[in-house]
Protein backbone atom coordinates (compact mmCIF):
# COMPACT_ATOMS: atom_id res chain seq x y z
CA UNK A 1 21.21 6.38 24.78
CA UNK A 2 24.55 5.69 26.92
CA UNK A 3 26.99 3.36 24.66
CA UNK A 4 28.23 1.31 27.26
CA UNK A 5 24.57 -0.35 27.21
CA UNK A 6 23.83 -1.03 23.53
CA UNK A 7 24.77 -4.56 23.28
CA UNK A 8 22.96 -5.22 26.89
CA UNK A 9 19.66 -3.82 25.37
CA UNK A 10 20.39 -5.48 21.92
CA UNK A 11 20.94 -9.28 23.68
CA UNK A 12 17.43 -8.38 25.29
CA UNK A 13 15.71 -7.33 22.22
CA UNK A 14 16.91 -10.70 20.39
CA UNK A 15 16.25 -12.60 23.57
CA UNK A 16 12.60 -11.58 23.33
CA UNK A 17 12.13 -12.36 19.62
CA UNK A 18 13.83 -15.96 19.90
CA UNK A 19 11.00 -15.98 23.01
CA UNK A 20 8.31 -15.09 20.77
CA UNK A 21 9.05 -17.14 17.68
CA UNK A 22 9.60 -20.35 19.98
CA UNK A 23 6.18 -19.61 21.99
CA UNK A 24 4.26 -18.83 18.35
CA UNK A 25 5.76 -22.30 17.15
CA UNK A 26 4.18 -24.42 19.67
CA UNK A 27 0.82 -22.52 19.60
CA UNK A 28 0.52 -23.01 15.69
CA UNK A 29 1.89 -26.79 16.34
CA UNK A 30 -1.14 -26.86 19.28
CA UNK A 31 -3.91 -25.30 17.20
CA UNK A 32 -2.83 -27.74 14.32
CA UNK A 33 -3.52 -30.69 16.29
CA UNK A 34 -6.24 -29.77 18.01
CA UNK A 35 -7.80 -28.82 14.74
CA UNK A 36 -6.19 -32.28 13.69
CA UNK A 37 -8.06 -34.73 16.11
CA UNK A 38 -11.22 -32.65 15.89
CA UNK A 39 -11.13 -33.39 11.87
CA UNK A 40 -10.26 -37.19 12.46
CA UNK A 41 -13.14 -37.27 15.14
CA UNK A 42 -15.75 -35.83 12.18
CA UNK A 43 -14.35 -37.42 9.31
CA UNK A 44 -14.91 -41.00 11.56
CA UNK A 45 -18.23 -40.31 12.25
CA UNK A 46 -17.63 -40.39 15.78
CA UNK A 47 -18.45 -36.32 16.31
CA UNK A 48 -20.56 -34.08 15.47
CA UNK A 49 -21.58 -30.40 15.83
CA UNK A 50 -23.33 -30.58 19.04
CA UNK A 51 -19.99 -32.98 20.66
CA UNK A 52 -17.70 -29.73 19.28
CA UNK A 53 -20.15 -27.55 21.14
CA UNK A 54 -19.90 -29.88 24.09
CA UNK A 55 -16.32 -29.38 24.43
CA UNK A 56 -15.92 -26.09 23.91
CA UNK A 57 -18.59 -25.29 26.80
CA UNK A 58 -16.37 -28.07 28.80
CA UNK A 59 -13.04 -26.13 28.19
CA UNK A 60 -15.09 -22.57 28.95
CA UNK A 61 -16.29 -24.10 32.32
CA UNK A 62 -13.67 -26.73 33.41
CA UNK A 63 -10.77 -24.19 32.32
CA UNK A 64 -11.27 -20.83 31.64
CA UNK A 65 -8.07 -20.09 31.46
CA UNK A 66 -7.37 -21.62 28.32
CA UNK A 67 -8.11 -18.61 26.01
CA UNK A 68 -9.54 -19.58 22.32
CA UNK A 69 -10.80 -22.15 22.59
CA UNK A 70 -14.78 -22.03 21.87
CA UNK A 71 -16.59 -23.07 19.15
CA UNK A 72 -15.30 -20.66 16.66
CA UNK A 73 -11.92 -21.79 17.49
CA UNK A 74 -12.18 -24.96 17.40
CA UNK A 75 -14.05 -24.91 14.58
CA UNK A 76 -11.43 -22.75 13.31
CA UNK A 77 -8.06 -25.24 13.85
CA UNK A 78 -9.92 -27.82 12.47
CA UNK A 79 -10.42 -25.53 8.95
CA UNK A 80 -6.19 -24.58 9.44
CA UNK A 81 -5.78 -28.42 9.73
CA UNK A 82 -7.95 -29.37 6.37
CA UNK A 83 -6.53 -26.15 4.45
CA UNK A 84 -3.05 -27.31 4.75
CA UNK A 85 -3.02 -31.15 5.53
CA UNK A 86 -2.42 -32.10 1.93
CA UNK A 87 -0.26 -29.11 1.09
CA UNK A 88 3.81 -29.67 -0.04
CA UNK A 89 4.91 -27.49 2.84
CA UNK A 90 3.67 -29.97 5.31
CA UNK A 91 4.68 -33.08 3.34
CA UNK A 92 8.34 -33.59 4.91
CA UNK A 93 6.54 -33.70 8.16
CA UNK A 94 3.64 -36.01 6.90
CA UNK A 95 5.82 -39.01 6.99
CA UNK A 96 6.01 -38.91 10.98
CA UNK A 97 2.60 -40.38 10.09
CA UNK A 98 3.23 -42.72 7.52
CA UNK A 99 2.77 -46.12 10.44
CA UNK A 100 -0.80 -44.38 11.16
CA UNK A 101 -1.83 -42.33 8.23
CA UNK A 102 -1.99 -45.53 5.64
CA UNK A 103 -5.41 -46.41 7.54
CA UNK A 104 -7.88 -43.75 8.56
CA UNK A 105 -10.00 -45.76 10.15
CA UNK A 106 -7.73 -47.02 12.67
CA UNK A 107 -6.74 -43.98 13.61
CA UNK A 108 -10.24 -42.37 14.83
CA UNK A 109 -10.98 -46.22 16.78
CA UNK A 110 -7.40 -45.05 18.77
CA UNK A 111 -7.40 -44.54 22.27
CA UNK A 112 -6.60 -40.89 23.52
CA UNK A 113 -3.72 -42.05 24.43
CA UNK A 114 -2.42 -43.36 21.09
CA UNK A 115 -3.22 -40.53 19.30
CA UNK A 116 0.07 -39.30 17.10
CA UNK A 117 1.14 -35.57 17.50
CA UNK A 118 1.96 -34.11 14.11
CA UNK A 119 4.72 -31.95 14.32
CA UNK A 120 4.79 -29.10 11.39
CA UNK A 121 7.33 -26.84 13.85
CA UNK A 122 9.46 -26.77 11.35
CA UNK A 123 7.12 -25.65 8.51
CA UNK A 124 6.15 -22.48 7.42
CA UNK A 125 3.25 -22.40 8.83
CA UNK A 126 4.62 -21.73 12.20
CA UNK A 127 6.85 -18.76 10.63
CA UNK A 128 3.66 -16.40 11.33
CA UNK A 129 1.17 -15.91 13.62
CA UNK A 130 -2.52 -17.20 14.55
CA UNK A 131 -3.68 -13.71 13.32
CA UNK A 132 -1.96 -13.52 10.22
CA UNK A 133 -3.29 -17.27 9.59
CA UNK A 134 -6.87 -16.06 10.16
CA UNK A 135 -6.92 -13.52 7.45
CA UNK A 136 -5.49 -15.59 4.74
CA UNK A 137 -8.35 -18.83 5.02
CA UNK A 138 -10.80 -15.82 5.20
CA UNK A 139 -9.53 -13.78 2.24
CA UNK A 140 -7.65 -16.06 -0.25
CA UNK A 141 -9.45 -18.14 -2.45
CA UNK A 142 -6.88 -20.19 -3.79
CA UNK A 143 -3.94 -22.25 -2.60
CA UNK A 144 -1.78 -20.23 -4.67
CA UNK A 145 -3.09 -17.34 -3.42
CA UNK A 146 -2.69 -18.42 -0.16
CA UNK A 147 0.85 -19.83 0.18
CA UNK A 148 1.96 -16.70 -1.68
CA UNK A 149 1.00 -14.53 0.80
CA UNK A 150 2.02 -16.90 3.81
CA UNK A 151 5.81 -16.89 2.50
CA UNK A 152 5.87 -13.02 1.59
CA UNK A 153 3.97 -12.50 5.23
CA UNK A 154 7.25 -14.37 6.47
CA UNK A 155 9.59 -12.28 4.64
CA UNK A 156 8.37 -9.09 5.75
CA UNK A 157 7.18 -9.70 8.64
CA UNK A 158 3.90 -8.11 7.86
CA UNK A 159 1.44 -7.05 10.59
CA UNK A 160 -2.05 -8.07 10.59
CA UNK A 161 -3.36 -4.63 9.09
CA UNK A 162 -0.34 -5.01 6.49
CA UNK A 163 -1.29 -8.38 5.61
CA UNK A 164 -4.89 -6.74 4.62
CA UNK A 165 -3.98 -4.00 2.97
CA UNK A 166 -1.17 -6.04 0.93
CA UNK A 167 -4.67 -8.72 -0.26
CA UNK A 168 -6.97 -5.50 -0.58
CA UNK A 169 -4.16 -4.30 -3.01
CA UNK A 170 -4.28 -7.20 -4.74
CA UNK A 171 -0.36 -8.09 -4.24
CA UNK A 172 -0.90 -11.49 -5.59
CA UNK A 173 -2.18 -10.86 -8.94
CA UNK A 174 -0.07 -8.02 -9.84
CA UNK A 175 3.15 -9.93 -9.04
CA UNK A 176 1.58 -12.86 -11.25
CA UNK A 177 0.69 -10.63 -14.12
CA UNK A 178 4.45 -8.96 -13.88
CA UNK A 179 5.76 -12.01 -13.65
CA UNK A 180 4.42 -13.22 -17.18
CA UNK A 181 5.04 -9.55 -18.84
CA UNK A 182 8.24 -10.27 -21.76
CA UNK A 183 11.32 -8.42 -20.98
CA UNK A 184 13.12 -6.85 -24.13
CA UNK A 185 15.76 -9.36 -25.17
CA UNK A 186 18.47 -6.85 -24.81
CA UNK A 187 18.36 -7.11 -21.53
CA UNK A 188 17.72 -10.42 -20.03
CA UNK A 189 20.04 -9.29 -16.88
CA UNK A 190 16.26 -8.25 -16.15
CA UNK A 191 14.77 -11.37 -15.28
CA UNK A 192 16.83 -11.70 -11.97
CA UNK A 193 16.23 -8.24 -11.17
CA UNK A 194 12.33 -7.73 -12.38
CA UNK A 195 10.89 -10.15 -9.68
CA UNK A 196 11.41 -7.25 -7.16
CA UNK A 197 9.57 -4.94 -8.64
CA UNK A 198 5.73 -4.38 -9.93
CA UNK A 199 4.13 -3.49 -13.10
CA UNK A 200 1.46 -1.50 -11.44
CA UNK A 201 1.83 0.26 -7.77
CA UNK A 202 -0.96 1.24 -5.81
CA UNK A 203 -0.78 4.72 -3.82
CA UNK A 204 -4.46 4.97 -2.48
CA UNK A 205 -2.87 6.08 0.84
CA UNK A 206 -2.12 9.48 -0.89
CA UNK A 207 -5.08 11.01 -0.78
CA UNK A 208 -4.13 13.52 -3.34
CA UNK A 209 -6.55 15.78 -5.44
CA UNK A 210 -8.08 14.26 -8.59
CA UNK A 211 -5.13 16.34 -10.58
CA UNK A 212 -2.24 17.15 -8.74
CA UNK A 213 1.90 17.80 -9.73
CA UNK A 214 4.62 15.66 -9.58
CA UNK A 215 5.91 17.63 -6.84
CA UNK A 216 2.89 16.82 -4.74
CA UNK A 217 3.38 13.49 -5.87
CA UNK A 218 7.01 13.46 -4.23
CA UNK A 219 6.17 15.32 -1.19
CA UNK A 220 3.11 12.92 -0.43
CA UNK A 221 4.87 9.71 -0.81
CA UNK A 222 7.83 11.59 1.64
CA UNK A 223 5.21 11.84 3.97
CA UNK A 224 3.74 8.74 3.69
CA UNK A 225 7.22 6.73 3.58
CA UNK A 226 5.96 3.73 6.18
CA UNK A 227 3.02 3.07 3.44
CA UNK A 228 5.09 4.00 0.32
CA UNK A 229 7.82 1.45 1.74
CA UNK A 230 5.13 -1.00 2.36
CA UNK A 231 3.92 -1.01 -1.09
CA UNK A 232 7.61 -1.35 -2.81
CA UNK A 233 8.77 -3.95 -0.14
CA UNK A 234 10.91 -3.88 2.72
CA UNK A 235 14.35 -4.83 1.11
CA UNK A 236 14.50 -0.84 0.39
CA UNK A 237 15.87 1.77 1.77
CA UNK A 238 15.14 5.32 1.68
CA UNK A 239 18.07 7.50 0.33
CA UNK A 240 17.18 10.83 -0.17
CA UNK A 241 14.36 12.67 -1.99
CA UNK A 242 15.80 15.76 -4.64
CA UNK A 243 19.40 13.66 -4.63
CA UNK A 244 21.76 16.16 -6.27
CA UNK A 245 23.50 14.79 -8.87
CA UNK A 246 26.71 17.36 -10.21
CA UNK A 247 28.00 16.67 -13.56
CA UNK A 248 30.22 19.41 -14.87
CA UNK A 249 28.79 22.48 -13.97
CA UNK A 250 25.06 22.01 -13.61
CA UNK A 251 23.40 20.26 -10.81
CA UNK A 252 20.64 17.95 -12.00
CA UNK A 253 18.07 16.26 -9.32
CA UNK A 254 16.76 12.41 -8.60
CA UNK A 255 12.71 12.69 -7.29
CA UNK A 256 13.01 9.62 -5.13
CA UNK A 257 16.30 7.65 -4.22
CA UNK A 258 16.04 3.76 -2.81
CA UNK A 259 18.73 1.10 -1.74
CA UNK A 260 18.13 -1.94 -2.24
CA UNK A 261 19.78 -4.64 -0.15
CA UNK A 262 19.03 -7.51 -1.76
CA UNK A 263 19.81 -6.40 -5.21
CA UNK A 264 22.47 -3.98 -3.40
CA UNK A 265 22.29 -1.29 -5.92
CA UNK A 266 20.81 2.33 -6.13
CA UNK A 267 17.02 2.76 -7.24
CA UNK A 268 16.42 5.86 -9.03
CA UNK A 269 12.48 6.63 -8.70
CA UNK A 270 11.15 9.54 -11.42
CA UNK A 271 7.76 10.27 -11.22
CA UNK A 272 5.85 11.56 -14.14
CA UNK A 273 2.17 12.54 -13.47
CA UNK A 274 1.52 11.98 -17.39
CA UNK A 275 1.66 8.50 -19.22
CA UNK A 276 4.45 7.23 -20.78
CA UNK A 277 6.73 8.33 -23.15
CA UNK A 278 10.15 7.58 -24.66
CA UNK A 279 11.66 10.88 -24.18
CA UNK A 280 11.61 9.91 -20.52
CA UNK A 281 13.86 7.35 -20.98
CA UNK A 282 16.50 9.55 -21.91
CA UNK A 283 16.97 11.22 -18.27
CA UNK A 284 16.81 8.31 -16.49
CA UNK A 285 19.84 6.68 -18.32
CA UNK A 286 21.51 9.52 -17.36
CA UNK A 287 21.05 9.88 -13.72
CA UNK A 288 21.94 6.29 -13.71
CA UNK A 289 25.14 6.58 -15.40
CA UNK A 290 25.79 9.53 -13.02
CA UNK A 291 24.90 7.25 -10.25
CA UNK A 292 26.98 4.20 -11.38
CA UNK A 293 30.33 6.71 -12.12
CA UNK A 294 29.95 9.20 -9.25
CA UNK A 295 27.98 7.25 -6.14
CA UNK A 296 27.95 4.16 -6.89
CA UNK A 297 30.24 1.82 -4.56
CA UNK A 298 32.85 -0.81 -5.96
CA UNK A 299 31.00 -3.66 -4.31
CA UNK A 300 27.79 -2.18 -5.39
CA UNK A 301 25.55 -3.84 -8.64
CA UNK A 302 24.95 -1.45 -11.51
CA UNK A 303 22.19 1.27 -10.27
CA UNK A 304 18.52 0.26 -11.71
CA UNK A 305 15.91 3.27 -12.68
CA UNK A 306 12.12 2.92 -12.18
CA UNK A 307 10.04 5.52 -14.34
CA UNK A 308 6.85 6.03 -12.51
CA UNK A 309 3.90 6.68 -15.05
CA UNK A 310 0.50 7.73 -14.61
CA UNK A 311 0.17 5.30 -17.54
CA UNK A 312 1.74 3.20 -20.49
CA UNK A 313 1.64 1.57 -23.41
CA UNK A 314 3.22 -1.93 -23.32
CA UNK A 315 4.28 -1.72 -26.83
CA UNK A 316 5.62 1.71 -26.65
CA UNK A 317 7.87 0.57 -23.50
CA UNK A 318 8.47 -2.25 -25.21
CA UNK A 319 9.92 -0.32 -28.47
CA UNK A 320 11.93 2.27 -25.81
CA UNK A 321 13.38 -0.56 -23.63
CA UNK A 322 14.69 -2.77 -26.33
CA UNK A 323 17.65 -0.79 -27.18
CA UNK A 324 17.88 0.82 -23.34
CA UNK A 325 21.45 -0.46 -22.23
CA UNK A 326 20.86 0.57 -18.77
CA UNK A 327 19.08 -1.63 -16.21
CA UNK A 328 15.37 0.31 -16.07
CA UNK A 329 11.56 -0.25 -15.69
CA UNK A 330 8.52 1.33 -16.79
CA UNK A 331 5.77 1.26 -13.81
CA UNK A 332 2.29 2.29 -13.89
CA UNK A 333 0.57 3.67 -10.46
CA UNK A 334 -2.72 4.34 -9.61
CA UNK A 335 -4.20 5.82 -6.95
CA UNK A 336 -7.13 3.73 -5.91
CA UNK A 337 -7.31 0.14 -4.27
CA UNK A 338 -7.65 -1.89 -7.76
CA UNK A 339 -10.43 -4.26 -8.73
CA UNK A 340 -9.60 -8.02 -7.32
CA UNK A 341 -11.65 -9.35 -9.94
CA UNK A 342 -10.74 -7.67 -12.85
CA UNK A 343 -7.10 -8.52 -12.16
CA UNK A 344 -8.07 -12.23 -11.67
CA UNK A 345 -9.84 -12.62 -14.89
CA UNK A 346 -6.50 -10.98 -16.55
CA UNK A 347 -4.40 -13.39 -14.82
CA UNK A 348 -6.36 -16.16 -15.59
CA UNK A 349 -6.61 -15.30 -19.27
CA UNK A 350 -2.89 -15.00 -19.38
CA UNK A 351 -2.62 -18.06 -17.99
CA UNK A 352 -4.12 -19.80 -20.70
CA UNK A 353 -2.58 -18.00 -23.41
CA UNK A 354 0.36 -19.05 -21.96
CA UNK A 355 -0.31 -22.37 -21.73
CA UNK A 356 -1.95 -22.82 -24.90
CA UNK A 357 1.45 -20.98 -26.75
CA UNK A 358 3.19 -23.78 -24.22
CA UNK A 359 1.19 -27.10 -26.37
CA UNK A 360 1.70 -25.26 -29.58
CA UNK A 361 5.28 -25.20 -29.25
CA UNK A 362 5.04 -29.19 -28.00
C-alpha cells in the first residue's frame, strides 16, 4: 500500500465504525421500545396475540420496507424488553420514567402520542448487535449467565459464530469455577493476574488423533491461531512458537510465546501431553527468569508462565505452586466441547460451599 494514503484510508475505516456503532444504537434503542409498548399493551390487557399478528401483517402490507418486523420479531423485542427491564444496567436510564413508571395503569390508558421513549443508548445493551442479542435470550439460562456474556461479547467484539462457540464451550462456568479456585498464599500478586486466564481450555478445534505429541500439539494450535486466540482471549498476542532462549552456551526453546497487553508482560505457553507434575515446574521458572533478564522490556510486568497439562491434581499444583516465586499457572485442556451441565452442577455446588464456609465464619 502507498504511504502517502494510510491515514486517508485509516479516517475512513474509523469513520465507518463510528457509522455503525451510532446506526446499531438506535436500532437496539428502536427494538427496545417497540418491544416496550407491545409489553405495556399485553400486560394492560388491551392486546393480545391475534392484535400482535394484526400488526405485524399491517407493517408487512402497509410497509414492506421495514425489515423485521413480523410476528417473530415483534414477539421477539417484546422478550429483549422483559429480559432486561428490571436489570441494573438499565436502571440509570429507568428514572427517565420515574413521572410515568410509578403507575402502570396509566401508562397503557395513554394516548399514542403520550407514550414515553425509553432511552437505554447509553447502556450496554446497545454495545452489541441484534444478532448477538438473539443468541444470548436463546442460550443463557440465567441473568448471570447472560450479562456475562453480553459484557465479554463487548470486549471482544465477538462475532455471532464466536459468541456460540464461546456458550457451547461453556466460557461462563469455567471462568466462575476459576474464579473460586484458592491461589497459594505465596503469591497473592496472582489474584490480579489469574482473572485472565482459565483453569481448563478447550481445543476441540484441533482435531488431533486420540494420542498425539506435544509437537503436534504445537503445530496444530500454530495452525489454528484465529481459534487458539479465540479461546485464550483477544488481549494476546502471538510472539513466536520455538522462541530461542540463549543462556550461556546452550540454546533452550519456549513451545508457545504470547503478549499480553493488558497485563503487558510475556506469556510463556509449555505444553505437556501428560498430566501434571512438579518437575515441570522447574523449566518454566527458568524460561521465565530468562525472559524477565534477557527479553523482557523495562516498562514491561514480570513475564507469567502457563503449564499446559493434559491433566492435574489440584493438590499436587497446589503443593508445587506454594513455594513457586515466579508468577505461573497450572492449566488443564481438553479436547472436546465440555459438558454444560456437569460444569453447572460443579459451580453450583461450589457455590454453596462457599457460602455455607461464608455463615460459618459469621
Amino acid at each position: 500500500m502507498d504511504n502517502r494514503f494510510v491515514e486517508i484510508v485509516s479516517l475512513i475505516r474509523s469513520a465507518q465504525v463510528s457509522a455503525y456503532r451510532a446506526v446499531n444504537k438506535e436500532l437496539i434503542n428502536l427494538y427496545w421500545n417497540v418491544g416496550y409498548y407491545i409489553s405495556l399493551k399485553i400486560n394492560g390487557a388491551q392486546w393480545g396475540d391475534k392484535v400482535v399478528d394484526e400488526l405485524a401483517d399491517f407493517i408487512q402490507l402497509e410497509h414492506p420496507e421495514l425489515k423485521g418486523f413480523n410476528r417473530r420479531g415483534l414477539y421477539r423485542m417484546r422478550q429483549f424488553f422483559e429480559t432486561y427491564k428490571d436489570a441494573g444496567i438499565v436502571s440509570s436510564t429507568r428514572a427517565q420514567l420515574q413521572g410515568i413508571e410509578n403507575v402502570e395503569s396509566k401508562i397503557v390508558s395513554l394516548p399514542m402520542t403520550q407514550f414515553q421513549m425509553w432511552d437505554i443508548r447509553n447502556s450496554a445493551l446497545t454495545d452489541i448487535g441484534w444478532t448477538q442479542h438473539l443468541v444470548l435470550m436463546s442460550r443463557c439460562k440465567s441473568e448471570e449467565e447472560r450479562l456475562f456474556y453480553l459484557f465479554l461479547t463487548a470486549k471482544e467484539h465477538y462475532t455471532v459464530k464466536e459468541l456460540d462457540r464461546q456458550i457451547s464451550a461453556a466460557v461462563f462456568e469455567r471462568t466462575m469455577l476459576s474464579a473460586k479456585t484458592v491461589l497459594p498464599k505465596s503469591l497473592p500478586q496472582m489474584e490480579s493476574i489469574k482473572p485472565h486466564f482459565k483453569d481448563l481450555y478447550i481445543f476441540e478445534f484441533l482435531n488431533l488423533p486420540e494420542t498425539f505429541t506435544e509437537n503436534e500439539l504445537q503445530k496444530g494450535l500454530i495452525q489454528k491461531l484465529k481459534s487458539f486466540l479465540l479461546e485464550l482471549g483477544k488481549d494476546f498476542l502471538f510472539a513466536g512458537e520455538e522462541y530461542r532462549l540463549q543462556v550461556g552456551n546452550k540454546d533452550f526453546f519456549i513451545d508457545l510465546l504470547f503478549y499480553h497487553r493488558q497485563l503487558q508482560c510475556l506469556i510463556a505457553f509449555e505444553l505437556k501431553t501428560v498430566d501434571f507434575s512438579p518437575e515441570h515446574m522447574g523449566q518454566l521458572n527458568f524460561y521465565l527468569e530468562a525472559l524477565d533478564r534477557d527479553v523482557k522490556k523495562p516498562h514491561e510486568n514480570p513475564s507469567i508462565g502457563i503449564l499446559l497439562c493434559k491433566g492435574k491434581d489440584s493438590e499436587v499444583v497446589e503443593y508445587a505452586l506454594s513455594r513457586n516465586l515466579s508468577p505461573a499457572l497450572v492449566s488443564e485442556y481438553h479436547m472436546a466441547l465440555p459438558d454444560k451441565k456437569l460444569l453447572q452442577a460443579k459451580l453450583h455446588e461450589l457455590v454453596e460451599m462457599w457460602d455455607n464456609q461464608k455463615w460459618e465464619e459469621i
